[in-house]
Protein backbone atom coordinates (compact mmCIF):
# COMPACT_ATOMS: atom_id res chain seq x y z
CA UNK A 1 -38.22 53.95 -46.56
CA UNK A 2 -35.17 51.97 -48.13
CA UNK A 3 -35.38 49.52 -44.95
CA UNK A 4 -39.31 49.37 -45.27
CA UNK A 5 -38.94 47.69 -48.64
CA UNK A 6 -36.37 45.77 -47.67
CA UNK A 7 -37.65 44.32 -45.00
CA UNK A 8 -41.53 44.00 -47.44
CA UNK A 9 -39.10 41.95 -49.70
CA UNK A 10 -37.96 39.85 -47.50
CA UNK A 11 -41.15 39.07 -45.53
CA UNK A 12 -42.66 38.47 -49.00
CA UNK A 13 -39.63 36.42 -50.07
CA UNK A 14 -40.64 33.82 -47.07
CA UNK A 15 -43.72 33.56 -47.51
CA UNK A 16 -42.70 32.67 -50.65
CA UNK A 17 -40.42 29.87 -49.59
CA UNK A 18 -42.84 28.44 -47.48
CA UNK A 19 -45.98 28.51 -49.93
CA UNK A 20 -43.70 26.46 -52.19
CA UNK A 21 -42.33 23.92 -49.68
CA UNK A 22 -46.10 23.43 -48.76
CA UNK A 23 -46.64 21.35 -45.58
CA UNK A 24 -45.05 18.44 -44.58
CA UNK A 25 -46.75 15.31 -44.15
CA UNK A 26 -46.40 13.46 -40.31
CA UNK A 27 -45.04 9.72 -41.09
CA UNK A 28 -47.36 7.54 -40.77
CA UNK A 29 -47.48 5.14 -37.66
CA UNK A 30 -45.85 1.63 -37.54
CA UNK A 31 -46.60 -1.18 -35.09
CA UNK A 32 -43.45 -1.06 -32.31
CA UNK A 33 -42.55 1.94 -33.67
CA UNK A 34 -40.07 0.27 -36.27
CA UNK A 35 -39.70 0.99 -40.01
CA UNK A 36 -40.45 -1.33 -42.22
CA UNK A 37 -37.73 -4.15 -41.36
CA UNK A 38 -39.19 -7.35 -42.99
CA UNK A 39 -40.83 -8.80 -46.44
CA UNK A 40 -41.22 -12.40 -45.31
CA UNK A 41 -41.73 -14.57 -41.79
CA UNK A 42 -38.29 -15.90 -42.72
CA UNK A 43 -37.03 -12.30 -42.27
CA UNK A 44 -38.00 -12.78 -38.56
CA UNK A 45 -37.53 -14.47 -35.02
CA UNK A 46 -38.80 -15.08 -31.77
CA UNK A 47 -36.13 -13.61 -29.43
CA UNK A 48 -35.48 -12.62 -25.78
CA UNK A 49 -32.59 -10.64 -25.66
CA UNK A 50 -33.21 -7.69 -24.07
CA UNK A 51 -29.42 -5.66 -23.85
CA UNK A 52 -25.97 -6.84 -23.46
CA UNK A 53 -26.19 -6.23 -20.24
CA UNK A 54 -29.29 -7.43 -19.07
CA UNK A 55 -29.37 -9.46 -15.86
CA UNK A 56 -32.70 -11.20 -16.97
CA UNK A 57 -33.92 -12.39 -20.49
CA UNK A 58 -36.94 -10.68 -21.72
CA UNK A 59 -40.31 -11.46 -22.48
CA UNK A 60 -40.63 -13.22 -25.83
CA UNK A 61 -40.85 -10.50 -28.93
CA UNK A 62 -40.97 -10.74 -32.44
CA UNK A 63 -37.23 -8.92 -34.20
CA UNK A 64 -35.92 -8.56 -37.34
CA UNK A 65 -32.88 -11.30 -37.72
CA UNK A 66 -30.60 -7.97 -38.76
CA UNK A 67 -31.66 -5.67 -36.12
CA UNK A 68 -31.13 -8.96 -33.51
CA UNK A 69 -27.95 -9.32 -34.85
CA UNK A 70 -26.47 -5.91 -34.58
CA UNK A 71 -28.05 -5.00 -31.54
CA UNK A 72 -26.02 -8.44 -29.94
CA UNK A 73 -22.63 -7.73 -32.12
CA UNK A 74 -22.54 -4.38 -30.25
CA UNK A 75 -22.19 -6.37 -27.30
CA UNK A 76 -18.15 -7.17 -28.53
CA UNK A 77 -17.52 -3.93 -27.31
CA UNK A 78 -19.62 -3.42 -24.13
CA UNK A 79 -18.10 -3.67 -20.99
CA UNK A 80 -20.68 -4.90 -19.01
CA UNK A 81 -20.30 -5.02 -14.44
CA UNK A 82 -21.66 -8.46 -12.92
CA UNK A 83 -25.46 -8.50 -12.42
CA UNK A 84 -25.97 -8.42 -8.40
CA UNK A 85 -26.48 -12.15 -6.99
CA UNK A 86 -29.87 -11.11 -5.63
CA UNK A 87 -31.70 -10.13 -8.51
CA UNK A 88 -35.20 -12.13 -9.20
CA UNK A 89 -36.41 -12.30 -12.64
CA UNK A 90 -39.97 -12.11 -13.89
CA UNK A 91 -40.95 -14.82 -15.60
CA UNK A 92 -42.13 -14.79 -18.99
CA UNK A 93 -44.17 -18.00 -21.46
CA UNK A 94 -41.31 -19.62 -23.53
CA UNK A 95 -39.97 -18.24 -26.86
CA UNK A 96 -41.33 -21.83 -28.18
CA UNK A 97 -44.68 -20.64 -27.27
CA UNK A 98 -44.99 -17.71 -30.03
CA UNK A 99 -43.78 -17.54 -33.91
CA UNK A 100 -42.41 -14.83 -35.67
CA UNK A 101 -44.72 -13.50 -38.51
CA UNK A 102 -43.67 -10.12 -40.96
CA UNK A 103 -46.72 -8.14 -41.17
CA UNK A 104 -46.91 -4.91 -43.21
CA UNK A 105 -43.46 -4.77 -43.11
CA UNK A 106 -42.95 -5.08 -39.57
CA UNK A 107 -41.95 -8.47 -37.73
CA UNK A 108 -44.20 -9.26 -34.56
CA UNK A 109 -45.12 -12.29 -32.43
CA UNK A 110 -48.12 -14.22 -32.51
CA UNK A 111 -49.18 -17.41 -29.78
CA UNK A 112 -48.44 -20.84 -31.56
């Protein structure tokens, strides 16, 4: 009987916990699936870095300058092997072609 209650006060001591936690709420959704990384355009560039060690530059995209930066100062310590001689990049518009805007906190790329 001991155990019963035991195991009664511990069920109800859960319950308990969780009825006062309550239920999380999901984070909400951000474009590129960044957190908020700007406040301003100035906060923002046009970039085409896509990895230290990238054989081909990427398509144009809209970065934070901060996140740019210490995604290529990481590159200091990357040892990176030769990209193979045959390797045929896809072409992509020129960065020139797009501006960097901050919207709702997030930076992203938009056709001049």
């Amino acid at each position: 009987m001991n155990a019963i209650v035991r195991g009664l006060g511990m069920l109800l001591g859960a319950l308990a916990l969780v009825a006062a936690c309550g239920k999380s709420e999901p984070a909400p959704a951000v474009a590129n699936a960044q957190r908020t990384t700007c406040s301003s355009d100035g906060d923002c560039v046009i970039t085409t870095f896509s990895g230290c060690c990238a054989a081909c530059m990427g398509a144009p995209k809209a970065m934070a300058k901060d996140i740019l930066a210490q995604q290529q100062n990481r590159c200091t310590v990357v040892d990176c092997k030769p990209a193979p001689e045959n390797v045929e990049c896809v072409p992509h518009d020129a960065p020139e072609s797009f501006v960097a805007r901050c919207r709702e906190g997030t930076c992203v790329s938009a056709k001049r």
